[in-house]
Protein backbone atom coordinates (compact mmCIF):
# COMPACT_ATOMS: atom_id res chain seq x y z
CA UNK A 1 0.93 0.73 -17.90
CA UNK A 2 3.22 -1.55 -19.84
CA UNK A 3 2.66 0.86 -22.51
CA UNK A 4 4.31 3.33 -21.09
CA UNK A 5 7.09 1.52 -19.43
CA UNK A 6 7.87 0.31 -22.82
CA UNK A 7 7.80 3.33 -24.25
CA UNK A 8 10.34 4.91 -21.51
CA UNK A 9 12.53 2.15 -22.52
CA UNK A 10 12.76 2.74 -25.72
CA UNK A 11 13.11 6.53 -25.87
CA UNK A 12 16.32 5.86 -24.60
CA UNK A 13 17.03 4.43 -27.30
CA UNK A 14 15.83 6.27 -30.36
CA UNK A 15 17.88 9.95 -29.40
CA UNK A 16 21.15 10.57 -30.41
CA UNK A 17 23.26 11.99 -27.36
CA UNK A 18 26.94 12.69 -27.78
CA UNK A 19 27.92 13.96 -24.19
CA UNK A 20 28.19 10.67 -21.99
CA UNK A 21 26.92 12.24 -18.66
CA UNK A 22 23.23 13.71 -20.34
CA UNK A 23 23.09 10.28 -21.92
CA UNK A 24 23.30 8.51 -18.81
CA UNK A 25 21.22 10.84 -16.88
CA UNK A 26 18.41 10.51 -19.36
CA UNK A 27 19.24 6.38 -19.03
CA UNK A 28 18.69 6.92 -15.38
CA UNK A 29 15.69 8.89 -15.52
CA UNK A 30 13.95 6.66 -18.18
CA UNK A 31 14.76 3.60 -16.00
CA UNK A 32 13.20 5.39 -13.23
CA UNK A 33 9.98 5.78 -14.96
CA UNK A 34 10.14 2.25 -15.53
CA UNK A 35 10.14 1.11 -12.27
CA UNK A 36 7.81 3.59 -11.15
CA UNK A 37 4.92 2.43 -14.06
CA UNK A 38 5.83 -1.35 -13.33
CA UNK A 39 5.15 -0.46 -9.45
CA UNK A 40 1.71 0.93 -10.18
CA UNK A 41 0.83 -1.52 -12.56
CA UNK A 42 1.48 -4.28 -9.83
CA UNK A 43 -0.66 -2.26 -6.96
CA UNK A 44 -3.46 -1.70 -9.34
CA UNK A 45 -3.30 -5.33 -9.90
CA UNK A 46 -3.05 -6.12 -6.45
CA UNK A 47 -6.21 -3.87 -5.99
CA UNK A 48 -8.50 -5.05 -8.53
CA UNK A 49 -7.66 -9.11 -8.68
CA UNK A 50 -9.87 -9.91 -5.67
CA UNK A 51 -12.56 -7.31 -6.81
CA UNK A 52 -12.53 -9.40 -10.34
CA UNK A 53 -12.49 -12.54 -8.38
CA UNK A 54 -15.03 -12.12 -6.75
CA UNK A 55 -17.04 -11.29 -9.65
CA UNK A 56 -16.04 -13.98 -11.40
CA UNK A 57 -13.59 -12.92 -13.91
CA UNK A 58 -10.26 -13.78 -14.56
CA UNK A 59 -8.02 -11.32 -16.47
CA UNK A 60 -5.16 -12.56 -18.63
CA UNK A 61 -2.27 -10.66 -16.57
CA UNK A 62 -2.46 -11.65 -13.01
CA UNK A 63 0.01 -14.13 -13.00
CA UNK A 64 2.24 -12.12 -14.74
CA UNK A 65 2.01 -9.09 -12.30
CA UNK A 66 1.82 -11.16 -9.24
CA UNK A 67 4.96 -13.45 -10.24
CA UNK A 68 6.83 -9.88 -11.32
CA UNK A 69 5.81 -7.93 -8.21
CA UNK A 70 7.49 -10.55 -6.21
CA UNK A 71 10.65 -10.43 -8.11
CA UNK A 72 10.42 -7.21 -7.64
CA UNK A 73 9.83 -7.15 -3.97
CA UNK A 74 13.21 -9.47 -3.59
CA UNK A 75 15.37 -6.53 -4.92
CA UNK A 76 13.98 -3.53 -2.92
């Protein structure tokens, strides 16, 4: 999933737009998918950490998504 947020953030970047209101809907819409990748990312990971715990395995990311996802929480 970060993947793919990343690469919505970047595609922003990397095209040329000269009229200002396609540019900023395509900033919009790219941010968008952002925050719509990060949210799944964090209720996957809210799905499968106790599964994983419970078998005994601790993946690299949870404190990243769990720390995030409450950041995130705080500005919805």
């Amino acid at each position: 999933m970060e993947g793919h947020s990343r690469h919505w953030q970047l595609l922003v970047f990397e095209h040329e737009v000269l009229d200002a209101m396609v540019r900023e809907g395509i900033a919009a819409y790219a941010e968008k998918q952002v925050y719509i990748t990060q949210m799944m990312a964090h209720h996957f990971s809210e799905q499968w950490l106790p599964t994983l715990d419970g078998h005994c395995i601790t993946p690299h990311w949870p404190t990243h998504y769990t720390t995030h996802n409450e950041s995130l929480s705080d500005t919805t």
